[in-house]
C-alpha atoms as a PDB file:
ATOM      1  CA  UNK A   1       6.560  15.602 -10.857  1.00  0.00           C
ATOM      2  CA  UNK A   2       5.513  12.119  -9.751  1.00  0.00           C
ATOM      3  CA  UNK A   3       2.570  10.981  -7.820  1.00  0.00           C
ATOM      4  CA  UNK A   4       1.578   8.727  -4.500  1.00  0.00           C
ATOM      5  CA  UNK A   5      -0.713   6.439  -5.228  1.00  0.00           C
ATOM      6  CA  UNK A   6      -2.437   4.797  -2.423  1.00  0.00           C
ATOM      7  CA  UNK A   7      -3.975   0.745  -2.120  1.00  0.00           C
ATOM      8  CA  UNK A   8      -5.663  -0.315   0.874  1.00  0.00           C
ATOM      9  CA  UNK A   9      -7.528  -3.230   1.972  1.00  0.00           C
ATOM     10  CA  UNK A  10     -10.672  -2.298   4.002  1.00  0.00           C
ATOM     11  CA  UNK A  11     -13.409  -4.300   5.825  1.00  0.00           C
ATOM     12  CA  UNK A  12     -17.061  -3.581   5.957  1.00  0.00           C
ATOM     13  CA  UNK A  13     -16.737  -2.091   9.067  1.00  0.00           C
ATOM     14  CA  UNK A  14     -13.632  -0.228   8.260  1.00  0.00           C
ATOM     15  CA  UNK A  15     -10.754  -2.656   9.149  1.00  0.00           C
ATOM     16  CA  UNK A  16      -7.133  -2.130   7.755  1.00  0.00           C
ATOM     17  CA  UNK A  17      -5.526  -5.376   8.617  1.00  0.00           C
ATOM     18  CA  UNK A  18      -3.880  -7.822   6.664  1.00  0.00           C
ATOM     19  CA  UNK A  19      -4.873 -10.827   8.160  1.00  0.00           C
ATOM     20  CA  UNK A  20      -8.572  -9.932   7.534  1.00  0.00           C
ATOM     21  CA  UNK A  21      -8.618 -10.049   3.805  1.00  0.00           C
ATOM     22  CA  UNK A  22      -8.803 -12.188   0.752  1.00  0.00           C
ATOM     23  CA  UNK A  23      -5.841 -12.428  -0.772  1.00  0.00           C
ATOM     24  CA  UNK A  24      -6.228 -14.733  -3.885  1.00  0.00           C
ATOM     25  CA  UNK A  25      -5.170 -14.520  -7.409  1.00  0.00           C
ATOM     26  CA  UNK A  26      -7.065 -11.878  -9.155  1.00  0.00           C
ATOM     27  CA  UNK A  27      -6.899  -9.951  -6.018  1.00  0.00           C
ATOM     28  CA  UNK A  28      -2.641 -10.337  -5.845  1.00  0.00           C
ATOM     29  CA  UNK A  29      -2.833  -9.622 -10.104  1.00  0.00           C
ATOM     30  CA  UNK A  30      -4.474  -6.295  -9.165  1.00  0.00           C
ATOM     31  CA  UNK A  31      -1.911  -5.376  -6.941  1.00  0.00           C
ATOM     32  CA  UNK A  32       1.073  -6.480  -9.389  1.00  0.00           C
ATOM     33  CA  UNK A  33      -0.652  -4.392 -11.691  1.00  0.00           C
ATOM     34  CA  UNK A  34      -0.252  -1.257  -9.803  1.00  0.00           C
ATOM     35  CA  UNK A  35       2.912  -2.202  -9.355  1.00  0.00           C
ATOM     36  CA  UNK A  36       4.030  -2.128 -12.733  1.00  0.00           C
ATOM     37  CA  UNK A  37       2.384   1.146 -13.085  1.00  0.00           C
ATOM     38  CA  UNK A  38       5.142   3.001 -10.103  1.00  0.00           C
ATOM     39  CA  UNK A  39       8.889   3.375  -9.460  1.00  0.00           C
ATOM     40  CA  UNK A  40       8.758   1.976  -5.906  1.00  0.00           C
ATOM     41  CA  UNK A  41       6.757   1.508  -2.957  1.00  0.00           C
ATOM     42  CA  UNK A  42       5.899   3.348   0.274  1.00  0.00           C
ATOM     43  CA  UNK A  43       6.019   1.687   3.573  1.00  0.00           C
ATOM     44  CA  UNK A  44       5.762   2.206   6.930  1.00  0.00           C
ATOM     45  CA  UNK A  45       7.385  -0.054   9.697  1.00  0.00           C
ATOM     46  CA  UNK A  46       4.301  -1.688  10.801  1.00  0.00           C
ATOM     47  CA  UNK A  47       3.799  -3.117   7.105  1.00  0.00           C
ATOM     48  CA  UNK A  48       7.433  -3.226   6.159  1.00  0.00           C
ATOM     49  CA  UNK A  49       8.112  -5.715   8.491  1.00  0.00           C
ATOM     50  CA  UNK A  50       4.978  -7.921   8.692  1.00  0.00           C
ATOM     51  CA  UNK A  51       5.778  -7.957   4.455  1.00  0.00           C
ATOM     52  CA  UNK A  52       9.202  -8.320   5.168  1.00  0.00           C
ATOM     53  CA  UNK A  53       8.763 -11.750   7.194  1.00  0.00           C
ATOM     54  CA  UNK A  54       6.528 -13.475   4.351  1.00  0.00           C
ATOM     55  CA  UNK A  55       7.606 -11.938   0.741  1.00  0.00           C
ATOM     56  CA  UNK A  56      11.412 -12.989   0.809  1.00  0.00           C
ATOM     57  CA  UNK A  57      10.888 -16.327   1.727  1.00  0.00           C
ATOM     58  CA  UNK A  58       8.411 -17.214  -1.343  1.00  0.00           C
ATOM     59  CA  UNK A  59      10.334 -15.021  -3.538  1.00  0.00           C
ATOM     60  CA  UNK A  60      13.784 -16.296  -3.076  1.00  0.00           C
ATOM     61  CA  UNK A  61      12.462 -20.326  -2.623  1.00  0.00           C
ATOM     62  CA  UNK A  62       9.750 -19.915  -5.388  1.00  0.00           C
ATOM     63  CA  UNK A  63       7.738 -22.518  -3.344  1.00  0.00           C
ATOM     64  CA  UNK A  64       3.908 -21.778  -3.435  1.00  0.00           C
ATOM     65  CA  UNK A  65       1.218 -21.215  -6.019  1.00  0.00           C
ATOM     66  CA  UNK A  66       3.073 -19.545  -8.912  1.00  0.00           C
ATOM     67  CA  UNK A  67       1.274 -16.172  -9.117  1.00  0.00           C
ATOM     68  CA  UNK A  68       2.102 -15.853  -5.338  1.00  0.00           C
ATOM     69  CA  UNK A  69       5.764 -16.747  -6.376  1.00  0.00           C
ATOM     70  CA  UNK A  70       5.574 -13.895  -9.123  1.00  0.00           C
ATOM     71  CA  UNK A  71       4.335 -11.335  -6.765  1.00  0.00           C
ATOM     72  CA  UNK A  72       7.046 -12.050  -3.887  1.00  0.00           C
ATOM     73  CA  UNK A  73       9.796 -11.468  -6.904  1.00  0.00           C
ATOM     74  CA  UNK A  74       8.040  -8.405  -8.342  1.00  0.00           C
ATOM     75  CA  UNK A  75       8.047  -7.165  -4.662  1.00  0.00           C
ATOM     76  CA  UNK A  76      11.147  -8.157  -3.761  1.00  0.00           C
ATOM     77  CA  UNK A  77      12.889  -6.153  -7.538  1.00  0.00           C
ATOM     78  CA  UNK A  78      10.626  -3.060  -6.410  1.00  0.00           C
ATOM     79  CA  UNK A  79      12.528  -0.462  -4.542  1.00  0.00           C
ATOM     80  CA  UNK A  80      11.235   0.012  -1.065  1.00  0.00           C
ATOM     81  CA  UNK A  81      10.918   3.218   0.823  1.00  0.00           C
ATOM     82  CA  UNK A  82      10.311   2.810   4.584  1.00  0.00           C
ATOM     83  CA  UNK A  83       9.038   5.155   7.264  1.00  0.00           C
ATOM     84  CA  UNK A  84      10.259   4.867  10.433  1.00  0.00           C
ATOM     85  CA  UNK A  85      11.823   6.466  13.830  1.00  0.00           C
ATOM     86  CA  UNK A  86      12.405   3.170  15.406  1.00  0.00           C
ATOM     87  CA  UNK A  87      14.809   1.351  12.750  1.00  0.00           C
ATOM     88  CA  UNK A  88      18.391   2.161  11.942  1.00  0.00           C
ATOM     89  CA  UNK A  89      18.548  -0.293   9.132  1.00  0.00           C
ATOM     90  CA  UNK A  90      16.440  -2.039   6.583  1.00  0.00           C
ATOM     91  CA  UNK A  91      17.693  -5.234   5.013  1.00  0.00           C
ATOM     92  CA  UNK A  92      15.221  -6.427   2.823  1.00  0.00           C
ATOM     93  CA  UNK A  93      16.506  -6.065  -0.906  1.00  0.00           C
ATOM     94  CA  UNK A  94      16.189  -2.904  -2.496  1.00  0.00           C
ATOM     95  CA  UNK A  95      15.132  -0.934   0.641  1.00  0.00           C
ATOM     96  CA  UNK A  96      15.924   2.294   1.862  1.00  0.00           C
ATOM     97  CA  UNK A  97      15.392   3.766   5.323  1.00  0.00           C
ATOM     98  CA  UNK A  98      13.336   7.181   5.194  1.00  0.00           C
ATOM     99  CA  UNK A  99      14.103   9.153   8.758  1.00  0.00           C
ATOM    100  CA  UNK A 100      13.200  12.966   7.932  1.00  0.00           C
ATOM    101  CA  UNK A 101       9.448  14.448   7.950  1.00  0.00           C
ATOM    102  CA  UNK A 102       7.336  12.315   6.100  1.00  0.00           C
ATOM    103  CA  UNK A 103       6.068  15.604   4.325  1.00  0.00           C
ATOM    104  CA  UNK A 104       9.160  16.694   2.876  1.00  0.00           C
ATOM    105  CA  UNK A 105      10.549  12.968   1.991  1.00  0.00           C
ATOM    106  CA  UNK A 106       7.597  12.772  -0.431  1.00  0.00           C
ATOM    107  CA  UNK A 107       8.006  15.639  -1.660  1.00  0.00           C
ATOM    108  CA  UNK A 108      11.655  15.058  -2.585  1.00  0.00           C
ATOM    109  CA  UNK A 109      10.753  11.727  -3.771  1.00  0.00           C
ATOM    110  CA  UNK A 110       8.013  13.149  -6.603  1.00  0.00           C
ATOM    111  CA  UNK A 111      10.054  16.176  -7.182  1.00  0.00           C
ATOM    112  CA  UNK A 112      12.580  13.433  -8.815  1.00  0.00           C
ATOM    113  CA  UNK A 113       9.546  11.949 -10.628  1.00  0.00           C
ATOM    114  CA  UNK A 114       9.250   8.960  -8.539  1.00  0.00           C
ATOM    115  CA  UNK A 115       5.638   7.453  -8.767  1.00  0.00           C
ATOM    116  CA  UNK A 116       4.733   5.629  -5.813  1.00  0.00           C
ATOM    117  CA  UNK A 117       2.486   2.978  -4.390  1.00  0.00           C
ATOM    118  CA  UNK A 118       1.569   3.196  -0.271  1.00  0.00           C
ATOM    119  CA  UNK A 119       1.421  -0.126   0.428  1.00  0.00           C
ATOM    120  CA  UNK A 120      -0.708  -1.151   2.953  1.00  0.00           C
ATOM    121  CA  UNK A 121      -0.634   0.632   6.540  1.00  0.00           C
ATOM    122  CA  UNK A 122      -3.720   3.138   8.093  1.00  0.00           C
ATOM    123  CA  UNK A 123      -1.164   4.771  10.027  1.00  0.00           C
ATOM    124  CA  UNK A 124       1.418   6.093   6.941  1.00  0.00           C
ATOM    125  CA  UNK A 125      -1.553   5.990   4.675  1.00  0.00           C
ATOM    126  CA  UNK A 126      -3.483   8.332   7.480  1.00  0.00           C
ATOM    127  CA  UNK A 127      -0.516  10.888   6.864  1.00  0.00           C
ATOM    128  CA  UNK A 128      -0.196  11.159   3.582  1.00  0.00           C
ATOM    129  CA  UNK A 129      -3.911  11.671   3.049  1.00  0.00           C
ATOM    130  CA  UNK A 130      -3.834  14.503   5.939  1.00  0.00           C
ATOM    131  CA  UNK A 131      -0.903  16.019   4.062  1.00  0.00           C
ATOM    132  CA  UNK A 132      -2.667  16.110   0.828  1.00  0.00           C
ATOM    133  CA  UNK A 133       0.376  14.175  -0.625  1.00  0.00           C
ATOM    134  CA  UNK A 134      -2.205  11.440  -2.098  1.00  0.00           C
ATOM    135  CA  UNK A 135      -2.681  11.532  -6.020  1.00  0.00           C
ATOM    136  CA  UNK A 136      -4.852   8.329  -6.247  1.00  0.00           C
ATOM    137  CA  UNK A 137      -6.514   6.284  -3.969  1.00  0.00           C
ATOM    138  CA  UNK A 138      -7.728   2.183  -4.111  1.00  0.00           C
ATOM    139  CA  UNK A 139      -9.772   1.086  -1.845  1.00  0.00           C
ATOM    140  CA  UNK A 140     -10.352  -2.665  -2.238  1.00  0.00           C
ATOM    141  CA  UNK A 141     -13.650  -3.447   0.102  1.00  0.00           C
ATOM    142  CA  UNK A 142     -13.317  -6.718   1.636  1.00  0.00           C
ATOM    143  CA  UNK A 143     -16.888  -8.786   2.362  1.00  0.00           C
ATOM    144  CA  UNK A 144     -15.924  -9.685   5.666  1.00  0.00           C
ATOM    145  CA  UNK A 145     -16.573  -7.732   8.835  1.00  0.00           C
ATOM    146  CA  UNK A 146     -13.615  -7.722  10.753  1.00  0.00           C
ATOM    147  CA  UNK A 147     -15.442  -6.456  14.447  1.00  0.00           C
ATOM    148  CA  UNK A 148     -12.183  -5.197  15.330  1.00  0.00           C
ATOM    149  CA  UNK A 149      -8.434  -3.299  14.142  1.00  0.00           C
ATOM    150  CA  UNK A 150      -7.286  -0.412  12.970  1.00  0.00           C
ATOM    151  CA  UNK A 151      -9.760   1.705  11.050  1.00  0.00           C
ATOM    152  CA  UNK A 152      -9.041   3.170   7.221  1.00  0.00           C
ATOM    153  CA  UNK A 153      -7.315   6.369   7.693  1.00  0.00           C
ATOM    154  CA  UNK A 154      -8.465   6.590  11.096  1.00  0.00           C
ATOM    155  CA  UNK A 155      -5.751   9.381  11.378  1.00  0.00           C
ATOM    156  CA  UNK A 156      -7.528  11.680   9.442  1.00  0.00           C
ATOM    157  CA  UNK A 157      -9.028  14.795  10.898  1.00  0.00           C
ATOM    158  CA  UNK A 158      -9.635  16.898   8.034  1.00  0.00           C
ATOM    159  CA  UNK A 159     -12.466  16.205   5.313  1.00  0.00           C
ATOM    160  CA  UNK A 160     -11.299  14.417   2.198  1.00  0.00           C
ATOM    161  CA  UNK A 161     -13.699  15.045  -0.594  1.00  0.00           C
ATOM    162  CA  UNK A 162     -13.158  12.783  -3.617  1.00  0.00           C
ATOM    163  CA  UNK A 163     -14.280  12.187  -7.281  1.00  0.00           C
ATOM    164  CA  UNK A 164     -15.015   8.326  -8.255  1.00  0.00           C
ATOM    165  CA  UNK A 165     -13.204   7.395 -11.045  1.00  0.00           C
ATOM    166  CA  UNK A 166     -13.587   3.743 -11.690  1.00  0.00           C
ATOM    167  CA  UNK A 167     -15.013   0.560  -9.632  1.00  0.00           C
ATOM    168  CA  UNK A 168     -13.853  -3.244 -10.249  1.00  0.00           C
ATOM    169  CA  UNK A 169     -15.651  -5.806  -8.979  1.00  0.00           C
ATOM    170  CA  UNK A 170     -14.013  -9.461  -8.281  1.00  0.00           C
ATOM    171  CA  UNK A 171     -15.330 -12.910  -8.402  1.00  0.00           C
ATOM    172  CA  UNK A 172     -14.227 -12.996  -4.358  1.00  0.00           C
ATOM    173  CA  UNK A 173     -16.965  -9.867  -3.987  1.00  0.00           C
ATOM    174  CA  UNK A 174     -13.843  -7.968  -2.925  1.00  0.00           C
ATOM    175  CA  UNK A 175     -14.570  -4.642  -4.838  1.00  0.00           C
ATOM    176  CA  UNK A 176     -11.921  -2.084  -5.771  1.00  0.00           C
ATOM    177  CA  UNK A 177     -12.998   1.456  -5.698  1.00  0.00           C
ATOM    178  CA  UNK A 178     -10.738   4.358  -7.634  1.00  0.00           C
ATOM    179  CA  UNK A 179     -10.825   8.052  -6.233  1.00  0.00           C
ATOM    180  CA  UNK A 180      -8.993  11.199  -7.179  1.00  0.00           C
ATOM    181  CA  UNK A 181      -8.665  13.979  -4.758  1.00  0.00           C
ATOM    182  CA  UNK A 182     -10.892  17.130  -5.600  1.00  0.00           C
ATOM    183  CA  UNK A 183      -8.018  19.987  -5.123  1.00  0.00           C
END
């Protein structure tokens, strides 16, 4: 049976948005490192295609910083498995369009021993946490308050009670907090 594991970036205040978040080296490392640990990522469309519009680019030019380079082509090699209701086709290499329940496309995902890293998004991320589908959670706290966006699994409407397993702290201040679910 695989797993979902989930990586979010969150503000003081509880932000989920991209564009209010460090995003340098170690930071980018950390994420390539989960990577390497999963079969393929989770996405919904929100993410997908905000990732979609800046990843292939860098990855296919190899212009920029080179661990930003690396990351694009690790990203772009990963298998991608996107939510949606809206789409009727995904074109970004190695992408697949997921259009059933997002309850039993997990499931039939892990029963095949896929391991699998939500990328990014409080609404999919919201779900799967709701759903109980979540193995492993990292929450990378940003030192920024954002004063505004979409708040970590602001979907949510059942108590999550989790176990601590490991904290990492950067040289940005970002720090990177590890829970298990206690089933």
């Amino acid at each position: 049976m695989g797993r979902i594991i989930m990586m979010m970036n969150v503000t003081l205040d509880g932000c989920c948005d991209h564009t209010q978040v460090i995003a340098d080296e170690e930071l980018h490392q950390y994420s390539a490192d989960l990577m390497d640990q999963v079969d393929g990522g989770l996405f919904g469309r929100e993410i997908y295609q905000l990732m979609e519009r800046s990843w292939p680019p860098i990855a296919s030019s190899g212009v920029g910083p080179q661990y930003l380079v690396d990351f694009a082509r690790k990203l772009d090699r990963q298998p991608k498995y996107v939510f949606s209701r809206t789409l009727d086709h995904v074109s970004w290499q190695n992408s697949f369009l997921l259009k059933g329940p997002v309850a039993e496309e997990v499931t039939r995902l892990t029963s095949e021993g896929k391991e699998l890293l939500v990328n990014g998004g409080p609404g999919l991320g919201s779900t799967l946490a709701q759903l109980g589908l979540v193995d492993e959670y990292h929450f990378l706290v940003q030192p920024i308050v954002a004063g505004r966006g979409p708040q970590l699994l602001g979907g949510v409407r059942d108590r999550l009670n989790l176990k601590r397993a490991e904290t990492k702290l950067f040289s940005s201040g970002v720090v990177a907090h590890r829970y298990t679910p206690v089933r």
